[in-house]
C-alpha atoms as a PDB file:
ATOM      1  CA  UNK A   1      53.767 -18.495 -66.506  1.00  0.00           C
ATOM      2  CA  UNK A   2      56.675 -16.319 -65.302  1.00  0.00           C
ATOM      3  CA  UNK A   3      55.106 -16.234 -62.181  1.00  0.00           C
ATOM      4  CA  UNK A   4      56.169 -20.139 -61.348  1.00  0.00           C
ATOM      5  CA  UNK A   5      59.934 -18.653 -61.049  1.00  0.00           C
ATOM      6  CA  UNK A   6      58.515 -16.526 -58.321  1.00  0.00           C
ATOM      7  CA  UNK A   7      56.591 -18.928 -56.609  1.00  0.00           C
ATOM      8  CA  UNK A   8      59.708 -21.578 -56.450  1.00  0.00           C
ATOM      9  CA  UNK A   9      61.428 -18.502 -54.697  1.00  0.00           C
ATOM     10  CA  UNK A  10      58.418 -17.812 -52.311  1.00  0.00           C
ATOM     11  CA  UNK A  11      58.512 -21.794 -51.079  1.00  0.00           C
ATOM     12  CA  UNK A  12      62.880 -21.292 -50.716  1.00  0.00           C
ATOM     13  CA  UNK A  13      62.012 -18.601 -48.962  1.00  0.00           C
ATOM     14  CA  UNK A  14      59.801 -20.775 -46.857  1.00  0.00           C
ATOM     15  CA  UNK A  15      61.829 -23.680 -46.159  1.00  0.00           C
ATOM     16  CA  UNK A  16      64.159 -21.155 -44.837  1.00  0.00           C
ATOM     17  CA  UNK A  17      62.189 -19.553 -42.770  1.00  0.00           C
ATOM     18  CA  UNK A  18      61.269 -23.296 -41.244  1.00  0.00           C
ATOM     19  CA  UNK A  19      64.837 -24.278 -41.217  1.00  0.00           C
ATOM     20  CA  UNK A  20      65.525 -20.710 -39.041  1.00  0.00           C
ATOM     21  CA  UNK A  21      62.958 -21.470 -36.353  1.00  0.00           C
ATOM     22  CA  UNK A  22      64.482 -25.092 -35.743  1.00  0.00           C
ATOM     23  CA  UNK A  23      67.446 -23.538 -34.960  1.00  0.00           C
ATOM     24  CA  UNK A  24      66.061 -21.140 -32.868  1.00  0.00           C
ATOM     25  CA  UNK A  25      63.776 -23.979 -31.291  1.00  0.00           C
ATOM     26  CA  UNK A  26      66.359 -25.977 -30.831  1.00  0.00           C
ATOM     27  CA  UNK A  27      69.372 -23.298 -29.650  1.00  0.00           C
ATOM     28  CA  UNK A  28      69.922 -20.684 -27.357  1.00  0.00           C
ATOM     29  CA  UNK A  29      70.200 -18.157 -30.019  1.00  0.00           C
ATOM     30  CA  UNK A  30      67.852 -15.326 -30.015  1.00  0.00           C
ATOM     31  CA  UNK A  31      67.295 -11.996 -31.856  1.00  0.00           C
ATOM     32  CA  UNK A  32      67.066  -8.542 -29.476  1.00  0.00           C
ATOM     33  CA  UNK A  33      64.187  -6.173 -30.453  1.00  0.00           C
ATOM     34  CA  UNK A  34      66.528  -3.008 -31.414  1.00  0.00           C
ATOM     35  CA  UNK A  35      62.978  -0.582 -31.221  1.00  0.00           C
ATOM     36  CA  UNK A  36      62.937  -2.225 -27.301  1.00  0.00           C
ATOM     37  CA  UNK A  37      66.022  -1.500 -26.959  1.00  0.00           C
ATOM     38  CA  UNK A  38      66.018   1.720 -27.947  1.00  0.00           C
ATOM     39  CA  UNK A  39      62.731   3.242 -26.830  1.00  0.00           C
ATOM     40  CA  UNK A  40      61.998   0.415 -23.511  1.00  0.00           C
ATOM     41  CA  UNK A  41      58.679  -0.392 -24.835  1.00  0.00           C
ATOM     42  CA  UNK A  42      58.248  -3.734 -27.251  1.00  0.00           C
ATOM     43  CA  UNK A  43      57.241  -3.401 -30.799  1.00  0.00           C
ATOM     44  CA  UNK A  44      54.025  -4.795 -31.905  1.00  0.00           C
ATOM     45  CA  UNK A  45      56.334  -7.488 -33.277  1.00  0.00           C
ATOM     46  CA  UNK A  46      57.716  -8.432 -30.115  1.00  0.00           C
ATOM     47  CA  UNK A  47      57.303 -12.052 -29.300  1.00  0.00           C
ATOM     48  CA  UNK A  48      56.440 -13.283 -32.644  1.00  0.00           C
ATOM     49  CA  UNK A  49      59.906 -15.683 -32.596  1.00  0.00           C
ATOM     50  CA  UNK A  50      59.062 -17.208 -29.566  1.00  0.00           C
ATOM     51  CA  UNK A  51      54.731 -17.544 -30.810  1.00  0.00           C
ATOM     52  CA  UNK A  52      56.060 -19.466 -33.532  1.00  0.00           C
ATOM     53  CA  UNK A  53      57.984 -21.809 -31.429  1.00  0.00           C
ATOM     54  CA  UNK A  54      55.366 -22.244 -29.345  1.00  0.00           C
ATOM     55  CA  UNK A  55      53.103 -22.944 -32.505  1.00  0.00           C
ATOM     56  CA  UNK A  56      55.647 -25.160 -33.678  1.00  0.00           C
ATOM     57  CA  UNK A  57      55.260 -27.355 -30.625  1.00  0.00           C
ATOM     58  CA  UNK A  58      51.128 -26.951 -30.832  1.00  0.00           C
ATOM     59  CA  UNK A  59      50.759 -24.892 -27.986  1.00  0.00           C
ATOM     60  CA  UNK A  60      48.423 -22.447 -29.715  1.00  0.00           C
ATOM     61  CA  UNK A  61      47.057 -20.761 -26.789  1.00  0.00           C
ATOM     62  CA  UNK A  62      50.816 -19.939 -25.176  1.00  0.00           C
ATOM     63  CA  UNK A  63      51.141 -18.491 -28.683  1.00  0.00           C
ATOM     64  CA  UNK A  64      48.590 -16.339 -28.613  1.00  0.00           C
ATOM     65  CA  UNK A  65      49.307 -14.693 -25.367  1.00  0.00           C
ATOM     66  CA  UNK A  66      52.938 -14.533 -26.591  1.00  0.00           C
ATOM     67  CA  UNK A  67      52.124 -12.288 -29.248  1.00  0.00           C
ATOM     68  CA  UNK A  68      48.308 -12.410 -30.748  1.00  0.00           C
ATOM     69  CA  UNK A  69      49.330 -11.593 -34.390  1.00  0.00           C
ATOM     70  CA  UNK A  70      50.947 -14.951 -34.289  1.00  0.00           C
ATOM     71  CA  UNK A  71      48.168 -17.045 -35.407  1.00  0.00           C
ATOM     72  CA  UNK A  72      47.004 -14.882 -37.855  1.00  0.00           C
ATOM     73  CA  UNK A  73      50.304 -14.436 -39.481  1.00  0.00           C
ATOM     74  CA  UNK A  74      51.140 -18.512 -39.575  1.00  0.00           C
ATOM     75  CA  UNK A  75      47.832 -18.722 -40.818  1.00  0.00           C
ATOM     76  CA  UNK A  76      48.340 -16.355 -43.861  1.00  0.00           C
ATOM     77  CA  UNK A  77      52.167 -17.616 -44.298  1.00  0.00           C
ATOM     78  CA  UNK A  78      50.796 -21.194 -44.404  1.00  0.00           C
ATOM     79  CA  UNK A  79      47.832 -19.859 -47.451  1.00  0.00           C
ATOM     80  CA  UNK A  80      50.915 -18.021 -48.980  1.00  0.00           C
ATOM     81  CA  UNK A  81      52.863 -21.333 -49.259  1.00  0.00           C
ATOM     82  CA  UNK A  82      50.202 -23.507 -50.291  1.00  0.00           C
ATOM     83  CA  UNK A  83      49.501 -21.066 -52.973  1.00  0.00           C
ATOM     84  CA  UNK A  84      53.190 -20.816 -54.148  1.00  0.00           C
ATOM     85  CA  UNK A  85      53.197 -24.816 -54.329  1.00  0.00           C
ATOM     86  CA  UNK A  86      50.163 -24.554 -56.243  1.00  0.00           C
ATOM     87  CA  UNK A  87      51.276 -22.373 -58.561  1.00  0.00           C
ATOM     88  CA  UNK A  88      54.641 -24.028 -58.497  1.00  0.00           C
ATOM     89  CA  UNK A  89      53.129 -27.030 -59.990  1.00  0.00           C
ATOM     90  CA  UNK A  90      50.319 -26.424 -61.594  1.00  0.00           C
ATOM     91  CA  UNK A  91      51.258 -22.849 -63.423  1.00  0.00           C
ATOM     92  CA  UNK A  92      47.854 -21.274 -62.677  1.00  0.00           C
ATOM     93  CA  UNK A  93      48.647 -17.833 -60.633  1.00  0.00           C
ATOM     94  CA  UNK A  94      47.715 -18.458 -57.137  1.00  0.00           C
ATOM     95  CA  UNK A  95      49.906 -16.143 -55.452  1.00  0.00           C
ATOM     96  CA  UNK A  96      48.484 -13.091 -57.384  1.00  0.00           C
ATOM     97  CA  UNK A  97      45.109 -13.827 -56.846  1.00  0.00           C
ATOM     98  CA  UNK A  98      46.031 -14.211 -53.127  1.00  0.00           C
ATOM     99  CA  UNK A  99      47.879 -10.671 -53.285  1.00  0.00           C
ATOM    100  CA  UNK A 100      44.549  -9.214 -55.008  1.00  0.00           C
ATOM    101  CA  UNK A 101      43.107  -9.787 -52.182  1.00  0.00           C
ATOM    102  CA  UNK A 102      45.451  -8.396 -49.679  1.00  0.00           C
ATOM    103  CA  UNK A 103      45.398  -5.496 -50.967  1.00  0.00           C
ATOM    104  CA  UNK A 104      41.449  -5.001 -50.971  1.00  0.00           C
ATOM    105  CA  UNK A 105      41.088  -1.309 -47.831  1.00  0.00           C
ATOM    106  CA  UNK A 106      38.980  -3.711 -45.878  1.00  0.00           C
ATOM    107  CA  UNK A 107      42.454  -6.272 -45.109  1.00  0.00           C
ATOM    108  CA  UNK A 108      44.573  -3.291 -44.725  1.00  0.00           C
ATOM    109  CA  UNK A 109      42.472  -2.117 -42.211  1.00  0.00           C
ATOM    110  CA  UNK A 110      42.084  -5.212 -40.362  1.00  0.00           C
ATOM    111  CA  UNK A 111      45.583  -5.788 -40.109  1.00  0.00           C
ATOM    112  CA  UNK A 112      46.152  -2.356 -39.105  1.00  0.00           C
ATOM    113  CA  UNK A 113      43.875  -2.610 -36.087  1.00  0.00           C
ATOM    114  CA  UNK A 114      44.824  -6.239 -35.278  1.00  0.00           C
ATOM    115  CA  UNK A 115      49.194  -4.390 -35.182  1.00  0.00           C
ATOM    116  CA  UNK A 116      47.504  -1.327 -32.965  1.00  0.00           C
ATOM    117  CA  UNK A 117      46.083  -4.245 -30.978  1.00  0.00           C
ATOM    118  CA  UNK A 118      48.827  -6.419 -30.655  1.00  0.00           C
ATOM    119  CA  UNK A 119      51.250  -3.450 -29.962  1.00  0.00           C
ATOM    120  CA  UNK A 120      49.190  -2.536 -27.018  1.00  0.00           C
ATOM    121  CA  UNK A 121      48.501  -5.722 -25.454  1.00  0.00           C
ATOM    122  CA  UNK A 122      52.425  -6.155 -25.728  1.00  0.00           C
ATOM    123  CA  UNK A 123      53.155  -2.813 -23.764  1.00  0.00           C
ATOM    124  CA  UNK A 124      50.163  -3.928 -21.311  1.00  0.00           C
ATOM    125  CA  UNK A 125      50.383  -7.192 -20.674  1.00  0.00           C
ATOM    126  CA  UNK A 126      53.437  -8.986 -22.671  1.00  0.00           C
ATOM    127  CA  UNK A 127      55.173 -11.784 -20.894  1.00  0.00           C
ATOM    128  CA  UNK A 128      58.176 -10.775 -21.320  1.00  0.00           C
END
């Protein structure tokens, strides 16, 4: 049960993170890549703003070429919500069980390979 504090903070945390990419939908604002600016090459983060926008407006496939960890990240945000709601109002642990299994080697190394990926598509071929 003290796990339902956390998952109230997980789904703040989450409306937050909506609220931020309205305003960067809806705003000129945007965030520099300091390890671009510093070494000229883009991070295997690179993009992943301007992916979400895009996923916002249901252009998935835009997305994807913008940055190809996007999917897979909204994806597992959007599991990682549901679970903190679930546990938020139910009081069974959902975000644990979630957690046990990203940290089973065989996720790590997925997402390992899918960053080495994504880091060299975006020094290949980013569009931007």
């Amino acid at each position: 049960m003290a796990m339902v504090g956390y998952s109230k903070k997980v789904i703040i945390v989450c409306i937050a993170g909506v609220l931020g990419l309205f305003i960067f939908r809806n705003t000129p604002i945007s965030i520099p890549c300091i390890f671009k600016l510093v070494f000229n090459i883009p991070c295997p983060g690179c993009g992943l703003t301007r992916a979400f926008i895009l996923i916002s407006r249901l252009e998935f496939a835009d997305a994807f070429r913008m940055n190809i960890l996007a999917i897979p990240l909204f994806l597992g945000g959007a599991a990682y919500f549901v679970c903190a709601v679930v546990e938020a109002f139910t009081g069974k642990e959902a975000i644990q069980a979630f957690n046990s299994v990203l940290s089973k080697k065989w996720v790590i190394a997925v997402a390992a390979f899918m960053m080495a990926a994504s880091w060299y598509y975006n020094i290949m071929f980013a569009p931007f």
